[in-house]
PDB file of N, CA and C in Angstrom:
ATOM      1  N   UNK A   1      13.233 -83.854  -1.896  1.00  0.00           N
ATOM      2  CA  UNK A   1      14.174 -82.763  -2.086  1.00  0.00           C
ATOM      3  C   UNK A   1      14.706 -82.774  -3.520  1.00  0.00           C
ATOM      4  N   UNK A   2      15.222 -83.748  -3.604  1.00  0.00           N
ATOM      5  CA  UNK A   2      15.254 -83.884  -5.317  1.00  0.00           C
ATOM      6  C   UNK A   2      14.189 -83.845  -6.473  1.00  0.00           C
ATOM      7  N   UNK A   3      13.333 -83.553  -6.406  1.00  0.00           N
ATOM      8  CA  UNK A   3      11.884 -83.478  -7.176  1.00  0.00           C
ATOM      9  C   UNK A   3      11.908 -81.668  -7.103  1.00  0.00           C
ATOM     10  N   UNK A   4      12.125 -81.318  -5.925  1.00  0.00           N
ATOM     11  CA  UNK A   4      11.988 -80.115  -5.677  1.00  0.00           C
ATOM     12  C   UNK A   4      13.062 -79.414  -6.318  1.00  0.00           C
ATOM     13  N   UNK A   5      14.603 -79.814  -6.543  1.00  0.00           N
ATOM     14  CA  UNK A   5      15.614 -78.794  -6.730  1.00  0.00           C
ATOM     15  C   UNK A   5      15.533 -79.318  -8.455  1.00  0.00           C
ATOM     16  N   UNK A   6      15.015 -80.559  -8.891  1.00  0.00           N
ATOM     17  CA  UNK A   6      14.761 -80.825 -10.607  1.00  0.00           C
ATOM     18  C   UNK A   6      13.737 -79.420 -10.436  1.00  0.00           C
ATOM     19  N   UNK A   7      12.675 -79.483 -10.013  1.00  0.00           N
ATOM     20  CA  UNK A   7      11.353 -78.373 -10.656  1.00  0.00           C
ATOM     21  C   UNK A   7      11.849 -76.941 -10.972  1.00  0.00           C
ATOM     22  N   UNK A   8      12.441 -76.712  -9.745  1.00  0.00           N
ATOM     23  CA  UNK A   8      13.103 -75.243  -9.930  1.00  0.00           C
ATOM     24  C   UNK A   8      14.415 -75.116 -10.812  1.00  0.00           C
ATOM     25  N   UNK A   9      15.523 -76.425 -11.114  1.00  0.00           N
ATOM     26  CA  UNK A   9      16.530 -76.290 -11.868  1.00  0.00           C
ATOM     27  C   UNK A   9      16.157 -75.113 -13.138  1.00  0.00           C
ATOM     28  N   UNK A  10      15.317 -76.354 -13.612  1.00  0.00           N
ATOM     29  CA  UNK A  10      15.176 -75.293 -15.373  1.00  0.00           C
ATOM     30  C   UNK A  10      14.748 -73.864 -15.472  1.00  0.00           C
ATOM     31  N   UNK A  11      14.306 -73.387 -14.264  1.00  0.00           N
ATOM     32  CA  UNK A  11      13.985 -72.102 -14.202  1.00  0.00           C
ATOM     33  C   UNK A  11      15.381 -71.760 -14.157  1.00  0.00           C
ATOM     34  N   UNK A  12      16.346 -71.957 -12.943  1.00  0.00           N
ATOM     35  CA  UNK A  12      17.282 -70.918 -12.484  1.00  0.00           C
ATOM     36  C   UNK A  12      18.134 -70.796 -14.105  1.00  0.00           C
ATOM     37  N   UNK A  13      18.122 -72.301 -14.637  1.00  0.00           N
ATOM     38  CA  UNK A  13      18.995 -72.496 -15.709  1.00  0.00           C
ATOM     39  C   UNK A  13      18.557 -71.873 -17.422  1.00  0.00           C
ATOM     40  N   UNK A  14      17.355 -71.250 -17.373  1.00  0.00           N
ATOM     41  CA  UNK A  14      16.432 -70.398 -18.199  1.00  0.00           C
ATOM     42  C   UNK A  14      17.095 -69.297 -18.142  1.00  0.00           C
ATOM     43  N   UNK A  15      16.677 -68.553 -16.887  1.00  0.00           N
ATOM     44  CA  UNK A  15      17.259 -67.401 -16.281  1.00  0.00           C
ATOM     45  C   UNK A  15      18.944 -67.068 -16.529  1.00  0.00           C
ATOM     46  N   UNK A  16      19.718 -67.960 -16.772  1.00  0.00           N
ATOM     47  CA  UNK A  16      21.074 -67.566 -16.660  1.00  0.00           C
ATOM     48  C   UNK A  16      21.706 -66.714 -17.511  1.00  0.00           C
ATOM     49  N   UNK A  17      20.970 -66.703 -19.189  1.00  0.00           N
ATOM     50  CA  UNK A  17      21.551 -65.843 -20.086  1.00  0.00           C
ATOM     51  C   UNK A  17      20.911 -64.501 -20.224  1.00  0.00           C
ATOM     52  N   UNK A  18      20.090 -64.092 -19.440  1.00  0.00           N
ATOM     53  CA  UNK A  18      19.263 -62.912 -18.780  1.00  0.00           C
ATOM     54  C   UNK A  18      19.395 -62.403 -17.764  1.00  0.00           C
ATOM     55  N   UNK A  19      20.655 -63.364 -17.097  1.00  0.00           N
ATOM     56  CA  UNK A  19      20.802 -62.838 -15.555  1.00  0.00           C
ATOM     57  C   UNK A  19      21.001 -61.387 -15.529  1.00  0.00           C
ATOM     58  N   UNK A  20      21.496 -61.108 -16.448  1.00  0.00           N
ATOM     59  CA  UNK A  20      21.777 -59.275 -16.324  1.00  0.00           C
ATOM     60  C   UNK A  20      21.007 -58.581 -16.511  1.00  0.00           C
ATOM     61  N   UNK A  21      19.899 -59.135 -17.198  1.00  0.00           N
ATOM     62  CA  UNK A  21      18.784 -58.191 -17.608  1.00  0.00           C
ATOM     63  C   UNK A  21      17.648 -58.628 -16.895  1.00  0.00           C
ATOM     64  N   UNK A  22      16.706 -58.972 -17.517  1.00  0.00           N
ATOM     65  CA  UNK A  22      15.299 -59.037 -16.949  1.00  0.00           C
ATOM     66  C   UNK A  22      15.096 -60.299 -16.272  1.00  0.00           C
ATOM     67  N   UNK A  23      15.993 -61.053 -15.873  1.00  0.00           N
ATOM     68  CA  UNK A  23      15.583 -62.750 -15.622  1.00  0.00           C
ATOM     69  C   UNK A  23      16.592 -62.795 -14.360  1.00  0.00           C
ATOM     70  N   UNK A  24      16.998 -61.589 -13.930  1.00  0.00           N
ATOM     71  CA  UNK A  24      17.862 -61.511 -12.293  1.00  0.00           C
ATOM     72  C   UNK A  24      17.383 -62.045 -11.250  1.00  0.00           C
ATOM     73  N   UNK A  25      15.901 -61.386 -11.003  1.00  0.00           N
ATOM     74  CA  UNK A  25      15.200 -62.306  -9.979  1.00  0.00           C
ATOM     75  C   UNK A  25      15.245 -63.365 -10.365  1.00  0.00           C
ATOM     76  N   UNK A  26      14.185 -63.650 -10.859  1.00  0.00           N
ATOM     77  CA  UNK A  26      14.136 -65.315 -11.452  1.00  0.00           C
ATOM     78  C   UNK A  26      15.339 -66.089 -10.915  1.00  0.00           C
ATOM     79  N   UNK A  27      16.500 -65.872 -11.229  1.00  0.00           N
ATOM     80  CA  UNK A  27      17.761 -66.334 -11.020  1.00  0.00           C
ATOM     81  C   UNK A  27      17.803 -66.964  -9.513  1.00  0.00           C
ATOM     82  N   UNK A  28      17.916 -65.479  -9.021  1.00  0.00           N
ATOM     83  CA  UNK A  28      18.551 -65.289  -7.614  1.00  0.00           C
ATOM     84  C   UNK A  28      16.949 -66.035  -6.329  1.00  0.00           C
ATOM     85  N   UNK A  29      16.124 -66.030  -6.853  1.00  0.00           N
ATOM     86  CA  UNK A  29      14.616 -66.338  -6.040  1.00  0.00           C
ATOM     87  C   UNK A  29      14.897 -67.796  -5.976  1.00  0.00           C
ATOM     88  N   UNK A  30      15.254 -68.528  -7.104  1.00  0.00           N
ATOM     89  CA  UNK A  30      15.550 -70.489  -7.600  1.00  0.00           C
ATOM     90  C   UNK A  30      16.724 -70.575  -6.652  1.00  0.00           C
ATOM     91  N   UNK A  31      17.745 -70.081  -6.998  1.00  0.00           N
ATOM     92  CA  UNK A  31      18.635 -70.270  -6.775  1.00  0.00           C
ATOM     93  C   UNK A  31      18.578 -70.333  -5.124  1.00  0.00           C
ATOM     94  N   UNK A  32      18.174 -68.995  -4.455  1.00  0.00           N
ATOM     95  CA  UNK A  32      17.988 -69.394  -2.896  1.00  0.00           C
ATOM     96  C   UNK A  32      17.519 -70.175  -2.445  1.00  0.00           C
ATOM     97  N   UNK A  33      15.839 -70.326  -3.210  1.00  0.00           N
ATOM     98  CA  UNK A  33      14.760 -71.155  -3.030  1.00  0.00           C
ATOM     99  C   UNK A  33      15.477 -72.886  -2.899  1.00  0.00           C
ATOM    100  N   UNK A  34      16.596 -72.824  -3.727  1.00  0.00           N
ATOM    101  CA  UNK A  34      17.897 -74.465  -3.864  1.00  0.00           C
ATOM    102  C   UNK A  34      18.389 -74.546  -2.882  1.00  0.00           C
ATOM    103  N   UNK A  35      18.894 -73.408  -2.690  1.00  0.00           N
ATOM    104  CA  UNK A  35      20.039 -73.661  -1.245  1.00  0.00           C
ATOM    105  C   UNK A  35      19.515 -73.619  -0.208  1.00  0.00           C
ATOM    106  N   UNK A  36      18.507 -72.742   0.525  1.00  0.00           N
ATOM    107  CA  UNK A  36      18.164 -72.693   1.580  1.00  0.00           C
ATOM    108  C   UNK A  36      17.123 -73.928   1.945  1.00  0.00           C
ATOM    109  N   UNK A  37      16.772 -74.430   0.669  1.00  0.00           N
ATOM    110  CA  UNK A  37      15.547 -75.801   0.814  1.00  0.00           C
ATOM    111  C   UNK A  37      16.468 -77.134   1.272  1.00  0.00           C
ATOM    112  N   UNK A  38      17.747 -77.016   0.416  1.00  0.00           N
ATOM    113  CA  UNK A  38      18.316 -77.944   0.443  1.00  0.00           C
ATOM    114  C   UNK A  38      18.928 -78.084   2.375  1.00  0.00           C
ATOM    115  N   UNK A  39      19.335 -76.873   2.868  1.00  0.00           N
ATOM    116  CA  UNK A  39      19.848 -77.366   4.093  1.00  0.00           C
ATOM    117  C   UNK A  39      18.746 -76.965   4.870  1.00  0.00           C
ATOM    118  N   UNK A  40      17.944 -76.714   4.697  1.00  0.00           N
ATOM    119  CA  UNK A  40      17.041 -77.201   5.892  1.00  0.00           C
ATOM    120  C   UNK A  40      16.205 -78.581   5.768  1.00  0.00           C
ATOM    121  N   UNK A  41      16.288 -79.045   4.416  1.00  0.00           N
ATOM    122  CA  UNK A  41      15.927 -80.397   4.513  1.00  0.00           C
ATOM    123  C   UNK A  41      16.869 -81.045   5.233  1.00  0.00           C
ATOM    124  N   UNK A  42      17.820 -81.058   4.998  1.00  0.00           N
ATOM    125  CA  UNK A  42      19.356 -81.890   5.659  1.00  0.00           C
ATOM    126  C   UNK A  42      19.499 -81.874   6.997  1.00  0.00           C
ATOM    127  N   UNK A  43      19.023 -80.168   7.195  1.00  0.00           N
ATOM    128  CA  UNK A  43      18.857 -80.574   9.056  1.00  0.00           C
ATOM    129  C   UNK A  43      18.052 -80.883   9.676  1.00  0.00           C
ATOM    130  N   UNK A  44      16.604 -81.739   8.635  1.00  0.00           N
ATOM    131  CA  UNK A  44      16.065 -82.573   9.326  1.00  0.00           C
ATOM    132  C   UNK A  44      16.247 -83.830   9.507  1.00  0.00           C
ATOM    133  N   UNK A  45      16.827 -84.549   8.187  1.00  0.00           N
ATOM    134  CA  UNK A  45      17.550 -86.185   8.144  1.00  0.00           C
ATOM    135  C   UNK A  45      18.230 -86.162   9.041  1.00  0.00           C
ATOM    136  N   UNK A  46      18.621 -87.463   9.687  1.00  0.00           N
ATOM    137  CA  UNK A  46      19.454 -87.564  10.489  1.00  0.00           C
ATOM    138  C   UNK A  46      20.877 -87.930  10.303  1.00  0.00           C
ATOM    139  N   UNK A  47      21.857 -87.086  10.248  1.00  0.00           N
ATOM    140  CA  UNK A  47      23.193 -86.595  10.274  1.00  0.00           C
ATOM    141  C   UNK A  47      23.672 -86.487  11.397  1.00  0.00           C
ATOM    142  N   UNK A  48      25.048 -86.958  11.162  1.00  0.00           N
ATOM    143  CA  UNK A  48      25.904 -86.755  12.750  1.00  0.00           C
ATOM    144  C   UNK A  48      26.128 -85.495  12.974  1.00  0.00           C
ATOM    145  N   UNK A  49      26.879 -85.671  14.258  1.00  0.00           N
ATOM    146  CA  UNK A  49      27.004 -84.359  14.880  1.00  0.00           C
ATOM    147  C   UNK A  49      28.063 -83.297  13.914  1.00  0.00           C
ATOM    148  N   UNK A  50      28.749 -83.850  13.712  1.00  0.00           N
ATOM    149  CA  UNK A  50      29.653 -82.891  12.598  1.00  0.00           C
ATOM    150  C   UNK A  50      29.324 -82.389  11.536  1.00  0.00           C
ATOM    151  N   UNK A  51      28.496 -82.988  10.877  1.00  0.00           N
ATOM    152  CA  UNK A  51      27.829 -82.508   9.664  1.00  0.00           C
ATOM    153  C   UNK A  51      26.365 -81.878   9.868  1.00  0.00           C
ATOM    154  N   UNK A  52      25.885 -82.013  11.521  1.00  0.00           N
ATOM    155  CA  UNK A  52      24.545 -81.069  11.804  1.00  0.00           C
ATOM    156  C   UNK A  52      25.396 -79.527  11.856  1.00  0.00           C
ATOM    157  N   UNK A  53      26.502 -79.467  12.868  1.00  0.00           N
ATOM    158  CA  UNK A  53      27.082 -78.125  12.793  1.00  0.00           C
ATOM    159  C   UNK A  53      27.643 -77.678  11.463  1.00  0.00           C
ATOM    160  N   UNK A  54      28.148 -78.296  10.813  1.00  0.00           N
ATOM    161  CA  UNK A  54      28.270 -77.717   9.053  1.00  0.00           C
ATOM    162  C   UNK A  54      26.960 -76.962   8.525  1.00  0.00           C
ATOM    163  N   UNK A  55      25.745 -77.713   8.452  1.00  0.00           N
ATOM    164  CA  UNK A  55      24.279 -77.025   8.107  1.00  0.00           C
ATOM    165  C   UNK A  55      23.931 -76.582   8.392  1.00  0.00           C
ATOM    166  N   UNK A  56      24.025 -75.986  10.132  1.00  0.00           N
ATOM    167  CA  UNK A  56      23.886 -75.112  10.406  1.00  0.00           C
ATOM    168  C   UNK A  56      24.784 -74.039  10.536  1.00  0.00           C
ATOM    169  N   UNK A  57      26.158 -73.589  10.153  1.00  0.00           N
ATOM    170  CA  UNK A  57      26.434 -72.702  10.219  1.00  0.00           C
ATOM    171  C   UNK A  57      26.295 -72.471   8.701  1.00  0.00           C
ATOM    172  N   UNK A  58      26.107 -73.169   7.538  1.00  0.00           N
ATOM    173  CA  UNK A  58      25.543 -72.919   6.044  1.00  0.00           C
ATOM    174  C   UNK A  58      23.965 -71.916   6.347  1.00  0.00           C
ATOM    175  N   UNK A  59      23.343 -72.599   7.081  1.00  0.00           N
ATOM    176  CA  UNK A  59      21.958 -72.096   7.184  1.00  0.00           C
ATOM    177  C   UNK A  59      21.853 -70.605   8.335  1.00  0.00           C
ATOM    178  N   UNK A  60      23.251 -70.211   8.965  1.00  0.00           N
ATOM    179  CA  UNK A  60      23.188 -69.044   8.884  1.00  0.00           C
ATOM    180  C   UNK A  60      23.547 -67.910   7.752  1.00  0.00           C
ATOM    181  N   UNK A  61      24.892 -68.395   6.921  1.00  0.00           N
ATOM    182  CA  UNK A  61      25.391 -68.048   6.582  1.00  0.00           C
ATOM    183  C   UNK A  61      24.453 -67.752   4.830  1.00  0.00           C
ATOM    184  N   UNK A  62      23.339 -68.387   4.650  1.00  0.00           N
ATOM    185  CA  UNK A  62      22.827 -68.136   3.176  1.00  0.00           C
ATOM    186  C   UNK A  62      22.099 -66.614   3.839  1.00  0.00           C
ATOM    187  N   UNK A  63      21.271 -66.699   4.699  1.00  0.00           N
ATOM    188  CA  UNK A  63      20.338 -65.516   4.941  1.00  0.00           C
ATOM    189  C   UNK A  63      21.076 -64.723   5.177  1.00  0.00           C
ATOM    190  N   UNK A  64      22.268 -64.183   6.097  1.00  0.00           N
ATOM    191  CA  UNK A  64      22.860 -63.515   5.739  1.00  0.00           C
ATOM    192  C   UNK A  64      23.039 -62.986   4.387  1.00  0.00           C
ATOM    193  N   UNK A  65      23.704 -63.832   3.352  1.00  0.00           N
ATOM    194  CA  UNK A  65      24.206 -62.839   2.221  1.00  0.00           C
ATOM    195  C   UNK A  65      22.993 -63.096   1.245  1.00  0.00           C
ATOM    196  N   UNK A  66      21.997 -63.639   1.257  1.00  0.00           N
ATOM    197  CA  UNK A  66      20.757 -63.077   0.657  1.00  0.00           C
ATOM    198  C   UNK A  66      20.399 -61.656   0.333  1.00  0.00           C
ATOM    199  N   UNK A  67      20.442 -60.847   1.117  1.00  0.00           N
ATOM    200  CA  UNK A  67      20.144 -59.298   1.001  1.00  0.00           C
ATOM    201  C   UNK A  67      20.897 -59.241  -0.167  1.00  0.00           C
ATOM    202  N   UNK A  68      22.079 -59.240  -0.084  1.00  0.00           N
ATOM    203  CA  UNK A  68      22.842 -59.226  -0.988  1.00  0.00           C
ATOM    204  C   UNK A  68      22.531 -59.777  -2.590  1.00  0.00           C
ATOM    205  N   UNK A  69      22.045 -60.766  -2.389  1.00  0.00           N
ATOM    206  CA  UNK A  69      21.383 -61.628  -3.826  1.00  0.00           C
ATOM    207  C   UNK A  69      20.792 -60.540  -4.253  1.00  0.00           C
ATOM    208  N   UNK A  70      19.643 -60.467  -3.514  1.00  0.00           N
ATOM    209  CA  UNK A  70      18.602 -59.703  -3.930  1.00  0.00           C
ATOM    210  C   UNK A  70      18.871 -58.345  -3.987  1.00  0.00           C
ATOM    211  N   UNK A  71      19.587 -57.923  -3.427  1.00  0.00           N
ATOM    212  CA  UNK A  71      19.872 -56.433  -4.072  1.00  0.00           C
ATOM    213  C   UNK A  71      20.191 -56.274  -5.183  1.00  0.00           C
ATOM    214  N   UNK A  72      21.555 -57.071  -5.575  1.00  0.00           N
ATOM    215  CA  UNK A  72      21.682 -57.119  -6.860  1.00  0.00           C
ATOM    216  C   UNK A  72      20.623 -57.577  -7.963  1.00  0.00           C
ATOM    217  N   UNK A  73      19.859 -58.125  -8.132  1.00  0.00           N
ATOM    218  CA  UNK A  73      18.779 -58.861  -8.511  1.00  0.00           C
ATOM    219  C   UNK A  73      17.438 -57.425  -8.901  1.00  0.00           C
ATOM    220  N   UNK A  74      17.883 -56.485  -7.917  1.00  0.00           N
ATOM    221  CA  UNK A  74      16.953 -55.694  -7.638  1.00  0.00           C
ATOM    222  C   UNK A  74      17.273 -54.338  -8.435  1.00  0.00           C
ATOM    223  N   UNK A  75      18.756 -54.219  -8.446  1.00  0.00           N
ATOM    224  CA  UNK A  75      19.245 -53.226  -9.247  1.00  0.00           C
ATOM    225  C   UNK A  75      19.248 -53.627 -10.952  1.00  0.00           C
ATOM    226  N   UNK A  76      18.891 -51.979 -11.015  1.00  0.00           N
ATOM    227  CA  UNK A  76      18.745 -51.748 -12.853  1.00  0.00           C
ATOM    228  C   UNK A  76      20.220 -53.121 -13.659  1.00  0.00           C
ATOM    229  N   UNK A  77      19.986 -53.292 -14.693  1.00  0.00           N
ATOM    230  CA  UNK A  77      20.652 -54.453 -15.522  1.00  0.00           C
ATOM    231  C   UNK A  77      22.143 -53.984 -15.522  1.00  0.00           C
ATOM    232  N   UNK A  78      22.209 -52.442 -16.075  1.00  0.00           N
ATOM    233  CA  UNK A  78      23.515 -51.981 -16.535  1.00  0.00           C
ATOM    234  C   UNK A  78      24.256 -51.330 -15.281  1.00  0.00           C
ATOM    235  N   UNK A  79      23.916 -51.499 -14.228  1.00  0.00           N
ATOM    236  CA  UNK A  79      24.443 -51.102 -12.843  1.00  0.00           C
ATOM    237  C   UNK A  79      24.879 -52.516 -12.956  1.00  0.00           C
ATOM    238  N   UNK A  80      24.619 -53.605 -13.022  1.00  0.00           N
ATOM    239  CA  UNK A  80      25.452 -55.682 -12.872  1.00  0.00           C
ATOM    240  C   UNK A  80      26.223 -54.994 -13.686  1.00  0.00           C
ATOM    241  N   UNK A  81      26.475 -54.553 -14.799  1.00  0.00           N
ATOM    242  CA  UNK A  81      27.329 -55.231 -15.886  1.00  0.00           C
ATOM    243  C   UNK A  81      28.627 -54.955 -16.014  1.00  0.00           C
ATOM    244  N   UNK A  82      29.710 -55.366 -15.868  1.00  0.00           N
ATOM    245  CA  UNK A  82      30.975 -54.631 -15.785  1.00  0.00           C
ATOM    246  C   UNK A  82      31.392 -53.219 -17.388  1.00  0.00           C
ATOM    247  N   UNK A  83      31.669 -52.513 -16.508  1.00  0.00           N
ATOM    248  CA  UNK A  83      31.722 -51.484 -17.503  1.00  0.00           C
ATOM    249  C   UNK A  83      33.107 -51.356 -18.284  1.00  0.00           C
ATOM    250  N   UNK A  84      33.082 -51.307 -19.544  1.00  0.00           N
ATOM    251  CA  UNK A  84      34.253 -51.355 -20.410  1.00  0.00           C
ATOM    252  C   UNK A  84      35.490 -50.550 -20.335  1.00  0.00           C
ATOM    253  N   UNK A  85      36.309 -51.156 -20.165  1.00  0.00           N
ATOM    254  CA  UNK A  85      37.948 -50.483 -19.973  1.00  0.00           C
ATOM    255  C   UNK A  85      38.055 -50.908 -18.424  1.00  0.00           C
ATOM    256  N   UNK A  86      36.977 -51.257 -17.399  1.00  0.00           N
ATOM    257  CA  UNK A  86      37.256 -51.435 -16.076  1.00  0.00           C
ATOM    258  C   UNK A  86      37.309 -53.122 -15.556  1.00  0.00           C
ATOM    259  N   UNK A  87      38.608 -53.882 -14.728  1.00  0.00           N
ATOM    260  CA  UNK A  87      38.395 -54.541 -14.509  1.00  0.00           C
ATOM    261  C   UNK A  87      36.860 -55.316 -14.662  1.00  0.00           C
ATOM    262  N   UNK A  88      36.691 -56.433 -14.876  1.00  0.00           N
ATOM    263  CA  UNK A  88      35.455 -57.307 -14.088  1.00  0.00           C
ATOM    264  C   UNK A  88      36.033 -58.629 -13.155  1.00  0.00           C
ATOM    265  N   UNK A  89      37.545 -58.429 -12.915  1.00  0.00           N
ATOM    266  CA  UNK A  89      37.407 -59.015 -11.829  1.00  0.00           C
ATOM    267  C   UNK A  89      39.653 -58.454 -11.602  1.00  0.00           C
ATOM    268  N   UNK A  90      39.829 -59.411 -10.359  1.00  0.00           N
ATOM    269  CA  UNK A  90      41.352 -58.885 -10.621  1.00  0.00           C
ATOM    270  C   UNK A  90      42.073 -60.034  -9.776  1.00  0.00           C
ATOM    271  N   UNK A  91      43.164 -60.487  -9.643  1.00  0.00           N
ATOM    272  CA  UNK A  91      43.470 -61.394  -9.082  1.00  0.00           C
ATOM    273  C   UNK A  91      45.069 -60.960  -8.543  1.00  0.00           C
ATOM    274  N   UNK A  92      44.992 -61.085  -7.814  1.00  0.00           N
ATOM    275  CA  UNK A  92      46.988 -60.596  -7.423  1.00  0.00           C
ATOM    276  C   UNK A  92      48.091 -61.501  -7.384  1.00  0.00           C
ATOM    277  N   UNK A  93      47.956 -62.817  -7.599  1.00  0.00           N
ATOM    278  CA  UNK A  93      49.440 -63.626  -7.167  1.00  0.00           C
ATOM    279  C   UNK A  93      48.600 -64.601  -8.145  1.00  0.00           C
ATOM    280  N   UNK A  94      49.200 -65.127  -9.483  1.00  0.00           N
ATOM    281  CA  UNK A  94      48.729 -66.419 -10.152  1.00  0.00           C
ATOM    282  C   UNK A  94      50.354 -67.402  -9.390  1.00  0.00           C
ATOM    283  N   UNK A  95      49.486 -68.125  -8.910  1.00  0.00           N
ATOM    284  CA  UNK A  95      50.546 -70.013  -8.503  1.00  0.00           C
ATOM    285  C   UNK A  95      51.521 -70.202  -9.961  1.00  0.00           C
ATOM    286  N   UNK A  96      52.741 -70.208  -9.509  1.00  0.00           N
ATOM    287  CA  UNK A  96      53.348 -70.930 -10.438  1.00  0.00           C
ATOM    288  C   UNK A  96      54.338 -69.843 -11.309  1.00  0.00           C
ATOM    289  N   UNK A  97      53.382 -68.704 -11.421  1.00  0.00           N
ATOM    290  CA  UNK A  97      53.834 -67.266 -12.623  1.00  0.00           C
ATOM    291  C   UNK A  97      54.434 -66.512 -11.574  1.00  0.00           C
ATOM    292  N   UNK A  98      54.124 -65.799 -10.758  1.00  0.00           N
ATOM    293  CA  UNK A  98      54.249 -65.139 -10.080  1.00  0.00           C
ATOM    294  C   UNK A  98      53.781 -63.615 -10.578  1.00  0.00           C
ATOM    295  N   UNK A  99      52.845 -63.677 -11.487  1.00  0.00           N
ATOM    296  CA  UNK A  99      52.518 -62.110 -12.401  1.00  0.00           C
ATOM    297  C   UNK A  99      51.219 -61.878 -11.876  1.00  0.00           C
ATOM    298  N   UNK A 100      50.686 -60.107 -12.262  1.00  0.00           N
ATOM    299  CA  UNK A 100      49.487 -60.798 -11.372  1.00  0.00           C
ATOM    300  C   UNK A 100      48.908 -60.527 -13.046  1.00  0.00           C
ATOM    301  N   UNK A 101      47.458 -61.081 -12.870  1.00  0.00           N
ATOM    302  CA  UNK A 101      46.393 -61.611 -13.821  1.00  0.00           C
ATOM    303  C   UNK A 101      45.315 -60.606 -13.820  1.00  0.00           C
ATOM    304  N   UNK A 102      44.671 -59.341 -15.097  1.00  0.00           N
ATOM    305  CA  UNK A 102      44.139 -59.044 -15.181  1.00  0.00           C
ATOM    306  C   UNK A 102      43.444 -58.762 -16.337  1.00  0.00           C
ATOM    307  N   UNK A 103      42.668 -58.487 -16.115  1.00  0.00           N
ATOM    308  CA  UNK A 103      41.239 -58.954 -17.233  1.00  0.00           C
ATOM    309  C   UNK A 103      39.865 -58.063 -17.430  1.00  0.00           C
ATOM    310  N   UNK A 104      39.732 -57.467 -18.270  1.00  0.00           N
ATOM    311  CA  UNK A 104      38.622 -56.950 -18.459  1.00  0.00           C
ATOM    312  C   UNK A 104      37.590 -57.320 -19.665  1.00  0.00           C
ATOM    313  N   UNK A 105      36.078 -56.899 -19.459  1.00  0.00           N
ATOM    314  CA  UNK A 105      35.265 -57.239 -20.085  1.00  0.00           C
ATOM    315  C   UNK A 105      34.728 -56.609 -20.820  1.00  0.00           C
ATOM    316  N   UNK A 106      33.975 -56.530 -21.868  1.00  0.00           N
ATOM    317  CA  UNK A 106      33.708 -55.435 -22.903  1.00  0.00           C
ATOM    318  C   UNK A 106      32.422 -55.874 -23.507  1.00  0.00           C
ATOM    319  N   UNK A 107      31.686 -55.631 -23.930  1.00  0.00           N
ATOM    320  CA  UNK A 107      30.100 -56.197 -24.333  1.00  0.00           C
ATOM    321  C   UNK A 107      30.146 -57.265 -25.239  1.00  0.00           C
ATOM    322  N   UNK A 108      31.150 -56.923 -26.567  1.00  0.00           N
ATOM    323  CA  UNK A 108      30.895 -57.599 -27.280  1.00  0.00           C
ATOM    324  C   UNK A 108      32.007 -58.824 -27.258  1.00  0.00           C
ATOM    325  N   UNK A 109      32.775 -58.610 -26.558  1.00  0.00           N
ATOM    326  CA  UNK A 109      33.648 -60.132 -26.006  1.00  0.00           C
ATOM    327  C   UNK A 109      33.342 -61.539 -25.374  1.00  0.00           C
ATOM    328  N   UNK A 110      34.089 -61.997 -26.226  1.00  0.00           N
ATOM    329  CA  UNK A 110      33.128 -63.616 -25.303  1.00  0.00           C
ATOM    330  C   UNK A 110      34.036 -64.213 -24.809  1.00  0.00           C
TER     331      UNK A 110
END
């Protein structure tokens, strides 16, 4: 399992500064190809009972939101990309401040 998630690492980790553009699949194909390898290897070792029901409700729960991967993955680059002046993400209660926290992204911002 570890031979397997090294081989595919450097791909997913290739893919990451392209994720928006042309290297989405790539991304999202490793990346499943990690997770879903990883717990079904696990629910073959032998693990107790508490940690067999953890892997398996993980190993429902990746195929489920797979579609999802791959949709996005599947859609044009500039449909991912957060569009300028609009949130790219939003948060309502920061701990501690009590303000809420918002943030937007713009192309040429880092």
């Amino acid at each position: 399992m570890l031979l397997t998630v090294m081989l595919l690492g450097p791909f997913m980790n290739a893919a990451i500064p392209r994720a928006f553009g042309d290297a989405g699949r790539v991304f999202v194909v490793t990346f499943l190809m990690i997770h879903l390898g990883r717990t079904v290897w696990l629910l073959r070792v032998g693990l107790d009972r508490r940690n067999q029901e953890h892997w398996r409700r993980v190993l429902v729960w990746f195929p489920v939101a797979a579609p999802f991967w791959l949709t996005g993955a599947a859609v044009d680059g500039a449909a991912r990309r957060p569009q300028p002046g609009r949130p790219a993400y939003r948060t309502g209660y920061t701990p501690g401040c009590g303000t809420v926290v918002e943030r937007t992204m713009s192309r040429g911002a880092s």
